[in-house]
PDB file of N, CA and C in Angstrom:
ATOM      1  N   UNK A   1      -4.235 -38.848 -61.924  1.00  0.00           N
ATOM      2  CA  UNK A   1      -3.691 -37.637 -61.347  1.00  0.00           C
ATOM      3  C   UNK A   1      -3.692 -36.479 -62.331  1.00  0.00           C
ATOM      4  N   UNK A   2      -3.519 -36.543 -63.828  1.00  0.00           N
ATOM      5  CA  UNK A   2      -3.311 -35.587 -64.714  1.00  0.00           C
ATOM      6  C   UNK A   2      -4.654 -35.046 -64.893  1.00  0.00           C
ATOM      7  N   UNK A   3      -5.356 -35.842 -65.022  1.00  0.00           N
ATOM      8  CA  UNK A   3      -7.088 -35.586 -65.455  1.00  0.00           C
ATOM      9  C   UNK A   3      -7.012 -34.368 -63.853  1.00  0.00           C
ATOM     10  N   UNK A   4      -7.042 -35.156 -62.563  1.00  0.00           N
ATOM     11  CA  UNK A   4      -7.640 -34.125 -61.512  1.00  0.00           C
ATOM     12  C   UNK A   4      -6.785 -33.104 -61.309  1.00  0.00           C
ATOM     13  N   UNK A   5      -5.129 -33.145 -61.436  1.00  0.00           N
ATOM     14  CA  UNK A   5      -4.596 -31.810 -62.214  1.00  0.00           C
ATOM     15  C   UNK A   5      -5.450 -30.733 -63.126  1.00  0.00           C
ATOM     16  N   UNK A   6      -5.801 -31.717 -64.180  1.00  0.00           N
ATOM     17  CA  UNK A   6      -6.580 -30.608 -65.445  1.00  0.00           C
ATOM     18  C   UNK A   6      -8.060 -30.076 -64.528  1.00  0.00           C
ATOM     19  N   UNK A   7      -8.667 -29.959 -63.530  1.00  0.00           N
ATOM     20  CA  UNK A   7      -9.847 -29.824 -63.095  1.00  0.00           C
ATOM     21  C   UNK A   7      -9.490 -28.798 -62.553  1.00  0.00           C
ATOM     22  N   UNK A   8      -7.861 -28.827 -61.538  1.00  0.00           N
ATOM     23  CA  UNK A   8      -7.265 -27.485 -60.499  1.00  0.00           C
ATOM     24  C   UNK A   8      -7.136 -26.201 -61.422  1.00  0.00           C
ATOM     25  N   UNK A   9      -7.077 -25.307 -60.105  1.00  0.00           N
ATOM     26  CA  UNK A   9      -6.618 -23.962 -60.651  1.00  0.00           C
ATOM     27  C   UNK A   9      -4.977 -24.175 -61.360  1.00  0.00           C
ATOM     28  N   UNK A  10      -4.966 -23.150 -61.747  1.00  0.00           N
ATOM     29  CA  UNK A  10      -3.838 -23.075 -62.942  1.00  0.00           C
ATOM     30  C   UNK A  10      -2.608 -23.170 -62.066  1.00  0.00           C
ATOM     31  N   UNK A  11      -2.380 -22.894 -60.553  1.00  0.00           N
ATOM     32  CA  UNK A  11      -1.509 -22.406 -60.044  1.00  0.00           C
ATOM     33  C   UNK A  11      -1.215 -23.792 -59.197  1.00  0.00           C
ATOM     34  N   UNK A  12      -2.169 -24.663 -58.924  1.00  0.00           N
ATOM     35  CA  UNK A  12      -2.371 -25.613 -58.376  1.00  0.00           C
ATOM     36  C   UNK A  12      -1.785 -26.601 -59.537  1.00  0.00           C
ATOM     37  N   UNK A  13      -2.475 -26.595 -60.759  1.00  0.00           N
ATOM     38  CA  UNK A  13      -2.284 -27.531 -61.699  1.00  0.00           C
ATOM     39  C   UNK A  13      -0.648 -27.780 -62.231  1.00  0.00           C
ATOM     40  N   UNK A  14       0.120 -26.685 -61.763  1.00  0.00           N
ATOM     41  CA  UNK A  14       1.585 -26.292 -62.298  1.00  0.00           C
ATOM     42  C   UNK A  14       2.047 -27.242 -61.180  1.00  0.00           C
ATOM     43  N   UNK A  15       1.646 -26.907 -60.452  1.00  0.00           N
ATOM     44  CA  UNK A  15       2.678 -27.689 -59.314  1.00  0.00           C
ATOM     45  C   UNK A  15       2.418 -28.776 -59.140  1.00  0.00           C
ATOM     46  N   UNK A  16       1.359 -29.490 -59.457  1.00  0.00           N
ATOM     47  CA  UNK A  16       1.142 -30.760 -59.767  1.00  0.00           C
ATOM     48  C   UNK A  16       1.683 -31.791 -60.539  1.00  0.00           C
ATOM     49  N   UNK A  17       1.819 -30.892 -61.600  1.00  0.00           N
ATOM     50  CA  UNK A  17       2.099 -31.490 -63.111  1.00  0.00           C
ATOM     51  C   UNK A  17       3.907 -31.404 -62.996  1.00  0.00           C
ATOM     52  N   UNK A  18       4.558 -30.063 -62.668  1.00  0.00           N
ATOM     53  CA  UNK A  18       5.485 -30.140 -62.431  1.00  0.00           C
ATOM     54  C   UNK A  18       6.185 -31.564 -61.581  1.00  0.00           C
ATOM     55  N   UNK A  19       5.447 -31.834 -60.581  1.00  0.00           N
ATOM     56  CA  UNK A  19       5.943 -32.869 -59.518  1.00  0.00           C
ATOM     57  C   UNK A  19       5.781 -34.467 -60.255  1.00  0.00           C
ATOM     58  N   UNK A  20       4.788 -34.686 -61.105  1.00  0.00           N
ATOM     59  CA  UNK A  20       4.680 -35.449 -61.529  1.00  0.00           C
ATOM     60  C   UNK A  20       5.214 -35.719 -63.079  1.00  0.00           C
ATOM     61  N   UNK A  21       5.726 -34.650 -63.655  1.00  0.00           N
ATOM     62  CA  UNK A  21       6.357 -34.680 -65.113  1.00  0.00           C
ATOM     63  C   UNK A  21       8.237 -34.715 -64.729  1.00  0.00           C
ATOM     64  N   UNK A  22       8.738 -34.224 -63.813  1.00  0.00           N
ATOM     65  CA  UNK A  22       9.787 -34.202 -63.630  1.00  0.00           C
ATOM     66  C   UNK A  22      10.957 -35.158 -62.041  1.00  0.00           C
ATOM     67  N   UNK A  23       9.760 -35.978 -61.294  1.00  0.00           N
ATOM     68  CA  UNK A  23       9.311 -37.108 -60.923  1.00  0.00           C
ATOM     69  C   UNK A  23      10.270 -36.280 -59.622  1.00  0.00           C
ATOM     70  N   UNK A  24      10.559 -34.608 -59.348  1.00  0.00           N
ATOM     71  CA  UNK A  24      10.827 -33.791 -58.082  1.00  0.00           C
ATOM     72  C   UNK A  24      10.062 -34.438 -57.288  1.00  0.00           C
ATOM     73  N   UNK A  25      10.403 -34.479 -56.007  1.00  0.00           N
ATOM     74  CA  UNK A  25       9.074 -34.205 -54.763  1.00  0.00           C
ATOM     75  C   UNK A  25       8.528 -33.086 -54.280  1.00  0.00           C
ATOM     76  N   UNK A  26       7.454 -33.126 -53.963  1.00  0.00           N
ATOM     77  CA  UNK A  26       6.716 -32.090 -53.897  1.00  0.00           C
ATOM     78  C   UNK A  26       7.225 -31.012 -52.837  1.00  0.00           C
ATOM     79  N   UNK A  27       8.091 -31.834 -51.604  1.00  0.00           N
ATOM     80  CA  UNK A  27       8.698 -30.938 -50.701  1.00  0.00           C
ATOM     81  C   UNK A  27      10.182 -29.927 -51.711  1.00  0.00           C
ATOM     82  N   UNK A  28      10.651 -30.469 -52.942  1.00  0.00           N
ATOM     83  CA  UNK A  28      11.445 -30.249 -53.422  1.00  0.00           C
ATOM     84  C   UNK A  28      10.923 -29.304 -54.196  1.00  0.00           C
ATOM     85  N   UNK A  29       9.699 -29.259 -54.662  1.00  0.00           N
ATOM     86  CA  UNK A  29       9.222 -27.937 -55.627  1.00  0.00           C
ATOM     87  C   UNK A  29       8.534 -26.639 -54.901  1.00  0.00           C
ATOM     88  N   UNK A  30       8.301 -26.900 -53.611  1.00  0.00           N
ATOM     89  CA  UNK A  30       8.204 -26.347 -52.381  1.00  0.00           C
ATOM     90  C   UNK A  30       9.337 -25.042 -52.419  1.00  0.00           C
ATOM     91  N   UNK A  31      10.644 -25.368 -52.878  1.00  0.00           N
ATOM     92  CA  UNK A  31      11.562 -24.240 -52.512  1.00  0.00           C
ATOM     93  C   UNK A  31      11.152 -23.384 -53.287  1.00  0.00           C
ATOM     94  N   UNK A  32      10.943 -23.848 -54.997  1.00  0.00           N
ATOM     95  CA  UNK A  32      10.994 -23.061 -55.985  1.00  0.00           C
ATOM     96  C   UNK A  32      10.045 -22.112 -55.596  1.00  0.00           C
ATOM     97  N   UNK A  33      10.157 -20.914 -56.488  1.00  0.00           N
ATOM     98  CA  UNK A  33       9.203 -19.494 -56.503  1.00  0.00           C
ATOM     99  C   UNK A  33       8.552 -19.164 -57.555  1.00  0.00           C
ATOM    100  N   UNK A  34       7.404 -18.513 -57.565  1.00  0.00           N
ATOM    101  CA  UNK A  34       7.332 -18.430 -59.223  1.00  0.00           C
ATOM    102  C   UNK A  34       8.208 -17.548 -59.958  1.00  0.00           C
ATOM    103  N   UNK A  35       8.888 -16.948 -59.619  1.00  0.00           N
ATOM    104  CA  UNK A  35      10.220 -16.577 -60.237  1.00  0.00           C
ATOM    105  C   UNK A  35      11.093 -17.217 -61.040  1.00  0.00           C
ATOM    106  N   UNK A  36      11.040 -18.836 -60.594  1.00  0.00           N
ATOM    107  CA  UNK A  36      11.075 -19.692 -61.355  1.00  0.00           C
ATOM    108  C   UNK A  36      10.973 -20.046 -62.481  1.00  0.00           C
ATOM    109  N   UNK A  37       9.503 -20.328 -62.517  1.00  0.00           N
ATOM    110  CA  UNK A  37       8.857 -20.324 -63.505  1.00  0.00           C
ATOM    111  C   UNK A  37       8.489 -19.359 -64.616  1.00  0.00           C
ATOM    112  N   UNK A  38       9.378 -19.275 -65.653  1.00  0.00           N
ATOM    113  CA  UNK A  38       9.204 -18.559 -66.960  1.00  0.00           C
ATOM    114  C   UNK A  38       8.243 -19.441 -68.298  1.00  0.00           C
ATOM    115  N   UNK A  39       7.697 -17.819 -69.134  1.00  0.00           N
ATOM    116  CA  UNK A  39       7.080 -18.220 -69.951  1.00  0.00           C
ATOM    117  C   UNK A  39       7.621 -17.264 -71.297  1.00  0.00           C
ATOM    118  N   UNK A  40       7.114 -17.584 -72.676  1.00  0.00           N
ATOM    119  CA  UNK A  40       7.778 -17.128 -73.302  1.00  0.00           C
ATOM    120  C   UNK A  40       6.829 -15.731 -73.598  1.00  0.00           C
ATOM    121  N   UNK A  41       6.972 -14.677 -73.721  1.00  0.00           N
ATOM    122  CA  UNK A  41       6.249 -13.275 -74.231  1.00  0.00           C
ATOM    123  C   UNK A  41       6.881 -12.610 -75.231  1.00  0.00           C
ATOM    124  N   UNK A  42       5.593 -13.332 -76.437  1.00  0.00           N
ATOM    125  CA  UNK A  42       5.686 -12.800 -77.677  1.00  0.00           C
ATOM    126  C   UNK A  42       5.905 -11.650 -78.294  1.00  0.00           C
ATOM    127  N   UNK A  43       5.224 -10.634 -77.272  1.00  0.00           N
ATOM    128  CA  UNK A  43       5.620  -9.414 -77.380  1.00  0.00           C
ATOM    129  C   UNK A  43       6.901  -8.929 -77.313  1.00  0.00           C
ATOM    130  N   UNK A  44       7.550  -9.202 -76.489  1.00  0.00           N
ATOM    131  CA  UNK A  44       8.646  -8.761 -75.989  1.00  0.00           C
ATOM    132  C   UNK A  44      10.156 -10.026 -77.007  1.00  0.00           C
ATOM    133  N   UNK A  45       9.425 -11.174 -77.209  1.00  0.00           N
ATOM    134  CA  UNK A  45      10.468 -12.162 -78.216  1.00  0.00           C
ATOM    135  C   UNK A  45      11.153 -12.264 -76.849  1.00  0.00           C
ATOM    136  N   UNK A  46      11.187 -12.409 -75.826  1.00  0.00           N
ATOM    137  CA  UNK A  46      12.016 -13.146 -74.567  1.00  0.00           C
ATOM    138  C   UNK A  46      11.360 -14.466 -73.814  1.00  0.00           C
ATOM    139  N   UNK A  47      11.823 -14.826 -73.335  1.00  0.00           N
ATOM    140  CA  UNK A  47      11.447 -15.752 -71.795  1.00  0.00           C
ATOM    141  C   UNK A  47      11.072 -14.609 -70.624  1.00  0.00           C
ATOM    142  N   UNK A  48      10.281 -14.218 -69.412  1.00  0.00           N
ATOM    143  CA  UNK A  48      10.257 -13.509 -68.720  1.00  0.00           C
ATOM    144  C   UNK A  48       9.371 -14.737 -67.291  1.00  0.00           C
ATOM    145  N   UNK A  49      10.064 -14.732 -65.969  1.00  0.00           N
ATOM    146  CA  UNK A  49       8.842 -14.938 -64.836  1.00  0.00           C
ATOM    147  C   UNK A  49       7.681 -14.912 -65.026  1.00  0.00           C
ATOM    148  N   UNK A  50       6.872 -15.513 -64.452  1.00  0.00           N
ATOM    149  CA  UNK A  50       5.757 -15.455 -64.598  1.00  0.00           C
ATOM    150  C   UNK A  50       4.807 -14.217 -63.747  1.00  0.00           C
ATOM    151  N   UNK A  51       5.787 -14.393 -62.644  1.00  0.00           N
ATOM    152  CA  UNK A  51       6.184 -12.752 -62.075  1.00  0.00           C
ATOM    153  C   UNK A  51       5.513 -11.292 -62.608  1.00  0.00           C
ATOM    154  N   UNK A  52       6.262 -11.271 -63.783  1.00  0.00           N
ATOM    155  CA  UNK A  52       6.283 -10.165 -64.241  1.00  0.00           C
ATOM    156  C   UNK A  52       5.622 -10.353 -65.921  1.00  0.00           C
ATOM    157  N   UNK A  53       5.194 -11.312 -66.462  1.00  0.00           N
ATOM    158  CA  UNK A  53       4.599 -11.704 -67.870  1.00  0.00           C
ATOM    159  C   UNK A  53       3.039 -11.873 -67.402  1.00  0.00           C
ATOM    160  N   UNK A  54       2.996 -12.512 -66.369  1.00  0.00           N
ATOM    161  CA  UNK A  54       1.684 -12.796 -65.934  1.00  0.00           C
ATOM    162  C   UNK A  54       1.526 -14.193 -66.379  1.00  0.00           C
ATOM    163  N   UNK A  55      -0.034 -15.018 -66.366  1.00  0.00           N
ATOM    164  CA  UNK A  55      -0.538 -16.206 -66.289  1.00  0.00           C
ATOM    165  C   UNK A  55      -1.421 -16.258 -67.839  1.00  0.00           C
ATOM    166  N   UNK A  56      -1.032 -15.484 -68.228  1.00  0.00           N
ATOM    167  CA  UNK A  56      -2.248 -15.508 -69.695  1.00  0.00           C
ATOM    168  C   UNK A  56      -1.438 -15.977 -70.540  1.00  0.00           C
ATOM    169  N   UNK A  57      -0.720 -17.461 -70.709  1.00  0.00           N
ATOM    170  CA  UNK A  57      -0.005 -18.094 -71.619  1.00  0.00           C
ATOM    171  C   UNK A  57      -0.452 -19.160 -71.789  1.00  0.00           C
ATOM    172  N   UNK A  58       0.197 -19.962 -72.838  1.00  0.00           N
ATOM    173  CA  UNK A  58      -0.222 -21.688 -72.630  1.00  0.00           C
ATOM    174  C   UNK A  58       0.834 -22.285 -72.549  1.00  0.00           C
ATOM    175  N   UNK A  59       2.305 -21.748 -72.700  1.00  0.00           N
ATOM    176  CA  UNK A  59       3.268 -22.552 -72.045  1.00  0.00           C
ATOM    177  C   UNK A  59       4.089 -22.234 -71.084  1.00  0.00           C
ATOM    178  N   UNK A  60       5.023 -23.352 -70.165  1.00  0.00           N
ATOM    179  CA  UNK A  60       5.688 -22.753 -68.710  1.00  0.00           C
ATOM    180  C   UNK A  60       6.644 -23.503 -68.876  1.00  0.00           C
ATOM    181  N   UNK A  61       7.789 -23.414 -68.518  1.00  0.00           N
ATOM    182  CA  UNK A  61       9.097 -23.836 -67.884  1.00  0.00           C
ATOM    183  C   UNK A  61       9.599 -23.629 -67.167  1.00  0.00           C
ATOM    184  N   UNK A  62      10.253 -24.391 -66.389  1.00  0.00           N
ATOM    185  CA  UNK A  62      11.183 -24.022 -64.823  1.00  0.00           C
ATOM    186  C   UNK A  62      12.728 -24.394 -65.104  1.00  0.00           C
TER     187      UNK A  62
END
């Protein structure tokens, strides 16, 4: 599953990996938003959405 995770789009691959690293169900990660999901921006020295930081990172947390 991780390998055909690593093949998906990035947006696909999050929610994958999410469901399977934190053993949620998938109807359960379903609610979340990417609002959710923060990343850290170096620039700024904060955590920010992904929302509003954008997708050009290499790490994510929910």
């Amino acid at each position: 599953m991780v390998r055909a995770a690593e093949q998906a789009g990035l947006r696909i691959r999050a929610y994958i990996l999410l469901s399977l690293l934190t053993g949620a169900r998938t109807e359960e990660d379903r609610a979340l938003t990417w609002s959710h999901v923060v990343t850290f921006d170096d620039r700024r020295k904060t955590s920010l959405p992904v929302t509003e930081a954008g997708w050009d990172h290499a790490e994510f947390a929910v």
